[in-house]
Protein backbone atom coordinates (compact mmCIF):
# COMPACT_ATOMS: atom_id res chain seq x y z
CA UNK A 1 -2.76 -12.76 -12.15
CA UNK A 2 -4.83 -10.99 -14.82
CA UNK A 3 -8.04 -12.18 -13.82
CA UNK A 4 -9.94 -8.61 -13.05
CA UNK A 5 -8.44 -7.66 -16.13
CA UNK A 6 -9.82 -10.23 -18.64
CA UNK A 7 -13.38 -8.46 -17.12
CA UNK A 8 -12.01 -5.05 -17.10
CA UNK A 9 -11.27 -4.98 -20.93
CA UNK A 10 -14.69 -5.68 -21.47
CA UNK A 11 -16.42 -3.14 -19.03
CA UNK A 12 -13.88 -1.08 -17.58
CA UNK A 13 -15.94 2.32 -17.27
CA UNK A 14 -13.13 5.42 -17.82
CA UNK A 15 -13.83 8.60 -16.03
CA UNK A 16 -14.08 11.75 -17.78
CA UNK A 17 -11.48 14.50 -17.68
CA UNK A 18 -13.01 17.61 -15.71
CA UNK A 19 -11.20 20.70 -13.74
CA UNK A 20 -10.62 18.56 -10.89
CA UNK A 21 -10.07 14.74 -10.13
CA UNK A 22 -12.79 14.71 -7.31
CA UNK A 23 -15.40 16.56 -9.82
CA UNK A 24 -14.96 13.28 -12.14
CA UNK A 25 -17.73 11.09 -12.91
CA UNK A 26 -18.09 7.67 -14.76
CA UNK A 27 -19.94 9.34 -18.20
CA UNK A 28 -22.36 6.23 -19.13
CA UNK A 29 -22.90 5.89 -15.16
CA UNK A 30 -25.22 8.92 -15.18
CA UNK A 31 -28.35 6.84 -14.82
CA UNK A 32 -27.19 4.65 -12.20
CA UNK A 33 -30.02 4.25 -10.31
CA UNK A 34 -31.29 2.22 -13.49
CA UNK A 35 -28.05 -0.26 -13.23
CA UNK A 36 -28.73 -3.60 -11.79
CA UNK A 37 -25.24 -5.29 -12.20
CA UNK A 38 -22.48 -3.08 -11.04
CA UNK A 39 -20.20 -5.39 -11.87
CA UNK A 40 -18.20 -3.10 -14.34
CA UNK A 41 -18.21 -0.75 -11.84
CA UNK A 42 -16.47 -2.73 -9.15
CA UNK A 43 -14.06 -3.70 -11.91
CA UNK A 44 -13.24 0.34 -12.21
CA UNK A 45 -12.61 0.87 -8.74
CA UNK A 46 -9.73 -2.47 -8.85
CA UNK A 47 -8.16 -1.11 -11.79
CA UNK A 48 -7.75 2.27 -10.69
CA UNK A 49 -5.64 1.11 -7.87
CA UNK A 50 -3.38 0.09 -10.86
CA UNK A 51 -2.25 3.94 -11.10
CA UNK A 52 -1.20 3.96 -7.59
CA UNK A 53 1.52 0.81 -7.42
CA UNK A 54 4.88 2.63 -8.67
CA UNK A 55 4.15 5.64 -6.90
CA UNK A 56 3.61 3.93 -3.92
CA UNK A 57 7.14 1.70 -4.20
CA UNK A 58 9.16 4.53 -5.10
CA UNK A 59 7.68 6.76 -2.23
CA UNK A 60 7.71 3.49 0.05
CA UNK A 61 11.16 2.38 -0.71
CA UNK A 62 13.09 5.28 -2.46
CA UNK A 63 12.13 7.79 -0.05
CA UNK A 64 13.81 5.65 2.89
CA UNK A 65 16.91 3.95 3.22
CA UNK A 66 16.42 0.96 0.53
CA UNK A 67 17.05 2.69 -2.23
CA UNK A 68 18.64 5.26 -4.14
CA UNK A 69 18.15 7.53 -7.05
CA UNK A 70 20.82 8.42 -9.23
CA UNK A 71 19.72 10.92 -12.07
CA UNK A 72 18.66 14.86 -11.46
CA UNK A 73 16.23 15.69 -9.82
CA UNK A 74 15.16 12.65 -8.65
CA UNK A 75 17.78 12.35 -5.81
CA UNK A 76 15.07 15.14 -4.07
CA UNK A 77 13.62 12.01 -2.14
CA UNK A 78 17.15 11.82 -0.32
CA UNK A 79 17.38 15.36 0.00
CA UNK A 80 14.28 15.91 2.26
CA UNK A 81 13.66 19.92 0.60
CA UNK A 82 10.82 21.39 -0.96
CA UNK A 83 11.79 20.35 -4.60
CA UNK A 84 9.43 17.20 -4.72
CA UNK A 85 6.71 19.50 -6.52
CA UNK A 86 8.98 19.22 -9.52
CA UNK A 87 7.67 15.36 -9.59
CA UNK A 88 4.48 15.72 -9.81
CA UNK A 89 3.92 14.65 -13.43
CA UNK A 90 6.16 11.49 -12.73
CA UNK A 91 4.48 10.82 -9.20
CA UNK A 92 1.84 12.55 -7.24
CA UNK A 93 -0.28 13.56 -9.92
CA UNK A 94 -0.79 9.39 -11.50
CA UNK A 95 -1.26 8.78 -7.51
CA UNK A 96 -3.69 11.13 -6.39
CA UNK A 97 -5.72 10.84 -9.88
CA UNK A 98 -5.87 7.19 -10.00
CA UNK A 99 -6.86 6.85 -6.24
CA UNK A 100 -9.97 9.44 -6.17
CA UNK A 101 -11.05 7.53 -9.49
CA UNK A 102 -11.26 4.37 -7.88
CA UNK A 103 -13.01 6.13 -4.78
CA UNK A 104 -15.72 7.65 -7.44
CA UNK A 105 -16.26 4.20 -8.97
CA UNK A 106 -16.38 2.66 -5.56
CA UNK A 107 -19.29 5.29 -4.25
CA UNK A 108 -21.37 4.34 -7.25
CA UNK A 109 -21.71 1.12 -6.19
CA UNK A 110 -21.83 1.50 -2.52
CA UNK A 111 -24.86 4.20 -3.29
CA UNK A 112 -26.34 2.24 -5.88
CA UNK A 113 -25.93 -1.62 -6.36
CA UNK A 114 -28.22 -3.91 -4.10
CA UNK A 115 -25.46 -6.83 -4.17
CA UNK A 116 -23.89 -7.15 -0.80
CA UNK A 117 -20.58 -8.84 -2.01
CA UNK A 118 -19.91 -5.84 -4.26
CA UNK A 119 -20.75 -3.50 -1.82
CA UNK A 120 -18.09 -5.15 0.03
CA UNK A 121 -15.59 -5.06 -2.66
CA UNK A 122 -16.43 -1.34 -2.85
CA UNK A 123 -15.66 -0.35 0.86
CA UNK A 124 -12.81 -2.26 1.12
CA UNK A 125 -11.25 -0.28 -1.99
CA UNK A 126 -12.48 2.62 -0.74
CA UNK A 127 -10.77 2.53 2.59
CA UNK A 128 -7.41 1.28 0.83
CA UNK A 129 -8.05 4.32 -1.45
CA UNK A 130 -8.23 6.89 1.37
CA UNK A 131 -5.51 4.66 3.17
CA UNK A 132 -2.78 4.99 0.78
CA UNK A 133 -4.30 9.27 0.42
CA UNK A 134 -3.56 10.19 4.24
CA UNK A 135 -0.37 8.05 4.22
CA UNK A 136 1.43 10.40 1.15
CA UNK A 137 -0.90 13.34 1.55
CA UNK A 138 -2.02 13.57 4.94
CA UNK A 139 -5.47 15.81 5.22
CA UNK A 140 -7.76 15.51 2.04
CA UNK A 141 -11.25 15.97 0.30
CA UNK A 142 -13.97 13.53 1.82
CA UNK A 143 -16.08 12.66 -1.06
CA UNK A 144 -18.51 9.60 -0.56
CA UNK A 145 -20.81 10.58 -3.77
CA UNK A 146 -21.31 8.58 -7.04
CA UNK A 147 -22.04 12.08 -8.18
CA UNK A 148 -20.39 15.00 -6.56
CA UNK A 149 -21.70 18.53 -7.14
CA UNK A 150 -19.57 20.38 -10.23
CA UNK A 151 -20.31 23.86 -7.93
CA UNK A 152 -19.98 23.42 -4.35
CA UNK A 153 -16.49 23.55 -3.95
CA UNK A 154 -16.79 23.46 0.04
CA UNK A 155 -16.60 19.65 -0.77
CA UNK A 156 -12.97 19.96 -2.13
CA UNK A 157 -11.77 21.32 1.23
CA UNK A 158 -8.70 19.05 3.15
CA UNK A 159 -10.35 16.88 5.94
CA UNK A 160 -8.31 16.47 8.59
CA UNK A 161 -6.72 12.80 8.66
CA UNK A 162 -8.26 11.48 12.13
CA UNK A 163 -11.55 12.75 10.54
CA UNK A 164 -10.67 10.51 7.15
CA UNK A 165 -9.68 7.52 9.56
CA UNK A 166 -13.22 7.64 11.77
CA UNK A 167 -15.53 8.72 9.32
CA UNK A 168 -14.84 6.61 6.35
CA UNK A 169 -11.51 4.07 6.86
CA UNK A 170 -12.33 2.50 9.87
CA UNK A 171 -16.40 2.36 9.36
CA UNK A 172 -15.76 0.99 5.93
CA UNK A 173 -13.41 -1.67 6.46
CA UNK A 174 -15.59 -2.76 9.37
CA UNK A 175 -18.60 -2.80 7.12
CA UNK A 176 -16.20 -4.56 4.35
CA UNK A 177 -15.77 -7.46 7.19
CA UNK A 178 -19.48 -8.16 7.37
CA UNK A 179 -20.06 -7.81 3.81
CA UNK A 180 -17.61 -10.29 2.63
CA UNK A 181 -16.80 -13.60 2.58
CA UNK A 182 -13.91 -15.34 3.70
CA UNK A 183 -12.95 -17.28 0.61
CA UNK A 184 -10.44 -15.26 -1.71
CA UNK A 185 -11.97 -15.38 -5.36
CA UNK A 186 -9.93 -14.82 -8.37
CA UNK A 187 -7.92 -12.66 -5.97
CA UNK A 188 -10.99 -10.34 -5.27
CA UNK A 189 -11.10 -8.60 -1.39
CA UNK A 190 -12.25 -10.57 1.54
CA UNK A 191 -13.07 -10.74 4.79
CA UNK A 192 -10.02 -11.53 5.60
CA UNK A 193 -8.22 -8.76 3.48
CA UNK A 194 -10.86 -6.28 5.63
CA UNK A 195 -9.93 -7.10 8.28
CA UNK A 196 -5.73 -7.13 7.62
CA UNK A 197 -6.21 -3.78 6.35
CA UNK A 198 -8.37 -2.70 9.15
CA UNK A 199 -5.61 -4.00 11.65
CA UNK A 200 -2.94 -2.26 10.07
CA UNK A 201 -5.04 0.83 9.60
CA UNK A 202 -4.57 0.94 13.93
CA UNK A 203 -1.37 -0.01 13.81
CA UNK A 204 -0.71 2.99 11.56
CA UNK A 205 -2.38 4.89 13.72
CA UNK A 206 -0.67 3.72 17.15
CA UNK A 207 -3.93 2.42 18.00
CA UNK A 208 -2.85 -1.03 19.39
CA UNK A 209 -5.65 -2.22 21.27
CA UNK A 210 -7.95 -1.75 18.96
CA UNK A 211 -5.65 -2.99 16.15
CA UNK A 212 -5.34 -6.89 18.02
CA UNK A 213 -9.02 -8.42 17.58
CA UNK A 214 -8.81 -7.83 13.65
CA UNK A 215 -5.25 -9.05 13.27
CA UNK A 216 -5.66 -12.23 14.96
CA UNK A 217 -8.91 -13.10 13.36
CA UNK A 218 -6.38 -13.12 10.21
CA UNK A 219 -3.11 -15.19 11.47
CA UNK A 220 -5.34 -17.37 13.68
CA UNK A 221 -8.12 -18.03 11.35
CA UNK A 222 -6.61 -17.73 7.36
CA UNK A 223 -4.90 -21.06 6.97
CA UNK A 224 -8.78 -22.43 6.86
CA UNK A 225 -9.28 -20.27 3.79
CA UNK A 226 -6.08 -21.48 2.19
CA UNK A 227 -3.92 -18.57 3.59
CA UNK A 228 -0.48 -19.74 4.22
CA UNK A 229 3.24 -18.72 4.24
CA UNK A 230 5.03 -20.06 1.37
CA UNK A 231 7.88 -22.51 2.03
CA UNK A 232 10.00 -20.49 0.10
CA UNK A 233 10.70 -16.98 0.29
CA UNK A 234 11.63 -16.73 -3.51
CA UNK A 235 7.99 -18.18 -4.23
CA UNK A 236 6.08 -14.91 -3.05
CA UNK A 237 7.37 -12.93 -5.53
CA UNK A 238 7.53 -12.69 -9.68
CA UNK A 239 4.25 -12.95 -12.10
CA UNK A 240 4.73 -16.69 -12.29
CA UNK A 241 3.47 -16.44 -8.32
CA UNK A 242 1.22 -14.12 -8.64
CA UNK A 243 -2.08 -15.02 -5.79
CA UNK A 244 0.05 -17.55 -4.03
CA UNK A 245 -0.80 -18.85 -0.64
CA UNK A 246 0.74 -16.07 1.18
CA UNK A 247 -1.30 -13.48 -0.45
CA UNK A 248 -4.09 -11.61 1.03
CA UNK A 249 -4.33 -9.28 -1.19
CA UNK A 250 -3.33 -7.98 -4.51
CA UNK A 251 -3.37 -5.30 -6.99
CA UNK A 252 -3.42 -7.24 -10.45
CA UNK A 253 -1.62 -5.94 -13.00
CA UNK A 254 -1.79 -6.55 -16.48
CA UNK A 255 0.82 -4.87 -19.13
CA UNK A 256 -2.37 -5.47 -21.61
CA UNK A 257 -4.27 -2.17 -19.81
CA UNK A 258 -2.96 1.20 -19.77
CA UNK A 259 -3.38 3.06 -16.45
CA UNK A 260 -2.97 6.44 -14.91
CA UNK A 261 0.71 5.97 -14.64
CA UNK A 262 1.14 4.51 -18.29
CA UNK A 263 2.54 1.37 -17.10
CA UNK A 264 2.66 -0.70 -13.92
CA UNK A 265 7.01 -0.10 -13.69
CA UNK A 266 8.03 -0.62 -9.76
CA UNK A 267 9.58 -3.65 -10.67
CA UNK A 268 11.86 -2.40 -13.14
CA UNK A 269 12.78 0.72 -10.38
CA UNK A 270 13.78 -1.91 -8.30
CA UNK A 271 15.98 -4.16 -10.80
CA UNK A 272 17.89 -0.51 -11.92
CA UNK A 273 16.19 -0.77 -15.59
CA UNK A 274 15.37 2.82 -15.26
CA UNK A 275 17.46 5.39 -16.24
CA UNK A 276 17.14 7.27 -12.84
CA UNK A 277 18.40 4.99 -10.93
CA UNK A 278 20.32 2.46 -12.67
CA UNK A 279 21.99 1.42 -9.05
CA UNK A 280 19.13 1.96 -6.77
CA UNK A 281 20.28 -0.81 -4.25
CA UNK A 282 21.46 1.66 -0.84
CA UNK A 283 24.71 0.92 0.96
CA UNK A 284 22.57 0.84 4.33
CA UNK A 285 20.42 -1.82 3.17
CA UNK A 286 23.08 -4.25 2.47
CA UNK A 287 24.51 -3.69 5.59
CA UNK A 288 20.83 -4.75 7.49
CA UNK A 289 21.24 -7.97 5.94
CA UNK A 290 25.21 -7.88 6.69
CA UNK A 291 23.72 -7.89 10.94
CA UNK A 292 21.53 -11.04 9.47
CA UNK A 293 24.04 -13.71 8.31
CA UNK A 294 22.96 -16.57 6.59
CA UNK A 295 19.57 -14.99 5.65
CA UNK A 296 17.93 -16.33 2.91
CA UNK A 297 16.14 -13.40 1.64
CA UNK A 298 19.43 -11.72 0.88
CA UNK A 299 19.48 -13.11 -2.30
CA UNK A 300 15.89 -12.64 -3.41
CA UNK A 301 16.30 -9.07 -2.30
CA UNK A 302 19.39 -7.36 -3.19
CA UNK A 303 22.40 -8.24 -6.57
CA UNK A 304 25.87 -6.78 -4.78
CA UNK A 305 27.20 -6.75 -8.40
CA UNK A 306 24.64 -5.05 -9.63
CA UNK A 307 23.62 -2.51 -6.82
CA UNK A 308 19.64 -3.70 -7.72
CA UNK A 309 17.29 -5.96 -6.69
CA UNK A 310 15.96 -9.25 -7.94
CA UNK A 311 13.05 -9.63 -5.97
CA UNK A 312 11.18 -9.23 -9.14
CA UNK A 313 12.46 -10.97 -11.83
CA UNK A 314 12.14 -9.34 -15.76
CA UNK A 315 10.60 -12.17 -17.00
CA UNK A 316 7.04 -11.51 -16.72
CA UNK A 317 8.03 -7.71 -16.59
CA UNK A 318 4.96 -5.41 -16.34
CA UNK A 319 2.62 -8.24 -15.23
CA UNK A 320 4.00 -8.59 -11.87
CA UNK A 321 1.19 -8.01 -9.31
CA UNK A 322 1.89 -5.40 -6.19
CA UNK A 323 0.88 -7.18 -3.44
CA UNK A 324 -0.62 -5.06 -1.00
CA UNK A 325 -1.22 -7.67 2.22
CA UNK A 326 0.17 -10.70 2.38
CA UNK A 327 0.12 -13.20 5.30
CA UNK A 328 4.37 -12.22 7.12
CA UNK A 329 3.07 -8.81 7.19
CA UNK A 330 0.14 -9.39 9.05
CA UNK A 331 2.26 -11.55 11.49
CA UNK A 332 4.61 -8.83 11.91
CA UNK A 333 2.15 -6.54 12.78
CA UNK A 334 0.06 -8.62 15.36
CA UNK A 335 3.45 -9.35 16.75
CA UNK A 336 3.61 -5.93 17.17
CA UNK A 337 0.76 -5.17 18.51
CA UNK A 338 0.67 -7.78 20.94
CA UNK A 339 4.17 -6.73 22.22
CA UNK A 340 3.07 -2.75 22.69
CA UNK A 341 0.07 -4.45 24.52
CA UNK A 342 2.35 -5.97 26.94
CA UNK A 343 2.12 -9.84 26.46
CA UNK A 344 5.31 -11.30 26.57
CA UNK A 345 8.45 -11.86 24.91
CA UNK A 346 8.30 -15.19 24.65
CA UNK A 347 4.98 -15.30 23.15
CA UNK A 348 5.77 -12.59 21.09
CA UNK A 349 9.09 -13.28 19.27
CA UNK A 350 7.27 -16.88 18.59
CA UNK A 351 5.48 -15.40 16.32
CA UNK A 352 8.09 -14.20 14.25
CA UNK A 353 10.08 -17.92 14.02
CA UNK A 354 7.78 -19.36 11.29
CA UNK A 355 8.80 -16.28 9.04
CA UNK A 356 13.27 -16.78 10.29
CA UNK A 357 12.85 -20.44 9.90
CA UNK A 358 11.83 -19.80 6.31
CA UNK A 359 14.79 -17.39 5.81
CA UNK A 360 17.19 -19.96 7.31
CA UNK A 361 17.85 -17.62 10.92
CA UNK A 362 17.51 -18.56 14.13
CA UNK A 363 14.71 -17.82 16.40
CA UNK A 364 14.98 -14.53 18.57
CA UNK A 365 15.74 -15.32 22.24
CA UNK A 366 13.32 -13.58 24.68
CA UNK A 367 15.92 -14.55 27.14
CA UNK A 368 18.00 -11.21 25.65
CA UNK A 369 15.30 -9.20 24.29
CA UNK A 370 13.94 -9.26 27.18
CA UNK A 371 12.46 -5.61 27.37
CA UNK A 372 9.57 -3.93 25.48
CA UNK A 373 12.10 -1.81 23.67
CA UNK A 374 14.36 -4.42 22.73
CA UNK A 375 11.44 -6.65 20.74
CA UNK A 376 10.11 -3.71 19.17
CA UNK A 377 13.35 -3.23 17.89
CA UNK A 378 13.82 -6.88 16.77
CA UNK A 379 10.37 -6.67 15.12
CA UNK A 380 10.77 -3.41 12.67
CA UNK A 381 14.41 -5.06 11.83
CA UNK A 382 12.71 -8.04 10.76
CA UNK A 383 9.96 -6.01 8.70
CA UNK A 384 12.50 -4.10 6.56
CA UNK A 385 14.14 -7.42 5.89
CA UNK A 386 11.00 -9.13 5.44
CA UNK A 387 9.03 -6.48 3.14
CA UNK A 388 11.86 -5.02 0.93
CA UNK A 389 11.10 -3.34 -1.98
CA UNK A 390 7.59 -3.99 -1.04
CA UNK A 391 6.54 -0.25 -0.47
CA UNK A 392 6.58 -0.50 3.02
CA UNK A 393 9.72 0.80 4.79
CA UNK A 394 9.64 4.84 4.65
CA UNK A 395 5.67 4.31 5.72
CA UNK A 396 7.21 2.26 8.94
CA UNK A 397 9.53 4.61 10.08
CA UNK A 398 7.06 7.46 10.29
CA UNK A 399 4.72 5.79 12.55
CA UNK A 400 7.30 4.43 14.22
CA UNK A 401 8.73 7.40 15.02
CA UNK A 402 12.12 6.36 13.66
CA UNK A 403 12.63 8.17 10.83
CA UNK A 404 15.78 10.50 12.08
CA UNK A 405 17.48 7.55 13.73
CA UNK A 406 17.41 4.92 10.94
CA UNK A 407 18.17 7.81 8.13
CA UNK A 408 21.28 9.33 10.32
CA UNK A 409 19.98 13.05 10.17
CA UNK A 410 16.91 15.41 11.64
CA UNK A 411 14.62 15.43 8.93
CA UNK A 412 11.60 18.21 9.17
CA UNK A 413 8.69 16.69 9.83
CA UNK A 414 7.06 18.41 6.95
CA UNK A 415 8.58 16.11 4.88
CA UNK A 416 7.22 13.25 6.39
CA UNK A 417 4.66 13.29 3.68
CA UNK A 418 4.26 14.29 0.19
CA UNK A 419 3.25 17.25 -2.20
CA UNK A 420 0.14 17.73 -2.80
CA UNK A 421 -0.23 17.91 -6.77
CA UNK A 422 -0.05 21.60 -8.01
CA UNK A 423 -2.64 21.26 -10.77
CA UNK A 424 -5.63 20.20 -8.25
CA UNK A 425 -4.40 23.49 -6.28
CA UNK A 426 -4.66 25.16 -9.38
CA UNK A 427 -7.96 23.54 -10.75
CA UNK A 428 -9.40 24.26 -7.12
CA UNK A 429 -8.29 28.14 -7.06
CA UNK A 430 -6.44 27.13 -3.96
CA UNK A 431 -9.51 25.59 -2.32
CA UNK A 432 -6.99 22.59 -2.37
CA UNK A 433 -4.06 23.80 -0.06
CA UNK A 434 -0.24 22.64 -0.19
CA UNK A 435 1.24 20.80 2.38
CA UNK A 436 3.57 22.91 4.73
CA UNK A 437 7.20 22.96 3.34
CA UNK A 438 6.34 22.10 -0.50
């Protein structure tokens, strides 16, 4: 849906190149204690997310055992070395650009507008922002300014990412919740959003009891704001679907708008219309749904004859929106959380038959997953079969500690995360450091 968009083209404000991403500042934002409708400004802070979507699916998805790369050097997200850096034009640099842009725009408003529903907008972005930073990056810069100084460079320094989580994640998503409403509006963030992010911000974190409150305010309370599952797995996906039912949340995308990254391409990594990785589907994905037989969402998710996936289809290309939440997520992670909280099997796997029904499986039997173990298990199968080629899977198995079992080899936890782009090291004179290993 290209709704932000048809604003954005109007009053996007662009950030000005200076020696380092978190020294940028909107240019005809200087007197922004004069502004009285931030509007454009909460437009910014959406779009920038834009630059963020393909790096995000390929590090999601290509990084773990979904999919594959087939063209020099890009099989280095198999390989689990140091040679990532050598990406950082393609990758990490769009990413970590795109992401502090959208944080800049967002601390305008939150420092300067008086309107409490964009304020609201602005958190929320901001905590996805910083989200999707500690996720690839792990520690880095705080900066909560509209207009950061050009000379302290103390302000540049990595934060550690428990300090990112409690000092601006968690307080801003909980400040989102009682800024917004709970009505989704052209497919803006709500209170409902805030509080699935916040949710699966504890989740991430292993912080389960803290993680249930927020997560069933969502699955027991968003059908009254129109929040569904769709009938039809197929349905989520593909530009013609774009803010369905089951969406929560969504980056829109429009192939009209040029962003950090050029162009919006996930979905064509995905399909195998890149060069790179013209067969991108991996062997060990097809065999997941192999263990599932009869499951719907094999189709929607992976073409044998083609080793690629159809989950998005080409028509409507570059327009498709990334969907960030979206309602079986959420489900799978309250299930989650309410089975490492010790309810029950029964009560738990119940949760997940709404979401098998749909793919035409049966519902789990607590009668044989019977143990703790056994359901969590049953859950993260169901989320890599649920969320493929959604950005989600190499993300899972690090917090889930599960990355050396599910890859089949002892990878070095340095390489659980990303490299840090070499030209804000450089910019920074090393104030910036590199991740261990890169």
């Amino acid at each position: 849906m290209k709704t932000v968009y048809k604003i954005v083209l109007g009053s996007l404000l662009f950030v000005a190149a200076c020696d380092s991403d978190l020294d940028q500042v909107p240019p005809n934002i200087a007197s922004s204690d004069s502004l009285e409708d931030f509007e454009g400004v909460v437009n910014a802070a959406y779009f920038y997310q834009h630059g963020s979507v393909t790096p995000m699916a390929v590090m999601g998805d290509f990084r773990a055992d979904n999919a594959l790369m087939d063209e020099e050097p890009y099989p280095e997200f198999d390989r689990f070395g140091p040679d990532l850096t050598v990406m950082e034009d393609q990758f990490f640099g769009p990413f970590y650009t795109a992401l502090y842009k959208s944080i800049l725009s967002a601390n305008n408003v939150i420092e300067n507008s008086a309107d409490e529903g964009d304020i609201g907008q602005a958190k929320f972005l901001r905590a996805l922002s910083y989200f999707k930073l500690v996720l690839v990056f792990g520690d880095v810069p705080i900066n909560l300014a509209a207009t950061p100084s050009t000379t302290d460079t103390s302000i540049l320094a990595r934060q550690p990412v428990d300090d990112v989580y409690n000092n601006v994640i968690i307080p801003d998503l909980q400040d989102a919740i009682g800024l917004l409403d709970t009505e989704i509006v052209n497919g803006r963030a709500s209170r409902y959003a805030a509080q699935a992010l916040l949710g699966k911000v504890h989740v991430y974190r292993g912080d389960f009891s803290s993680a249930e409150s927020p997560l069933a305010s969502v699955v027991n309370g968003a059908s009254s704001a129109g929040i569904t599952l769709q009938a039809n797995y197929a349905d989520i996906f593909g530009e013609a679907n774009d803010l369905n039912s089951e969406i929560i949340f969504a980056t829109q995308i429009s192939s009209s708008v040029v962003d950090e990254y050029g162009d919006s391409e996930f979905w064509s990594w995905y399909g195998g219309l890149d060069t790179k990785s013209l067969l991108p589907l991996d062997p060990d994905l097809i065999a997941a749904f192999d263990a599932s037989p009869g499951d719907l969402r094999r189709a929607v998710n992976i073409d044998e004859d083609l080793l690629a996936s159809p989950k998005y289809p080409q028509t409507g290309g570059p327009d498709h929106d990334w969907i960030e939440l979206r309602l079986a997520d959420v489900i799978l992670l309250y299930a989650e959380t309410l089975n490492e909280n010790g309810a029950p099997a029964s009560q738990v796997l119940s949760l997940l038959d709404p979401i098998r029904s749909r793919a035409g499986v049966a519902p789990l039997d607590p009668a044989v997953l019977n143990t703790r173990a056994l359901v969590r298990k049953a859950i993260q199968d169901e989320r890599r079969l649920e969320l493929a080629f959604e950005g989600h899977r190499w993300f899972d198995l690090v917090r889930t500690g599960t990355v050396d079992a599910e890859m089949g080899e002892t990878v070095n936890p340095n390489y659980f995360i990303f490299p840090v782009p070499i030209s804000e090291i450089l910019a920074t004179d090393g104030v910036i450091t590199q991740n261990p290993g890169y």
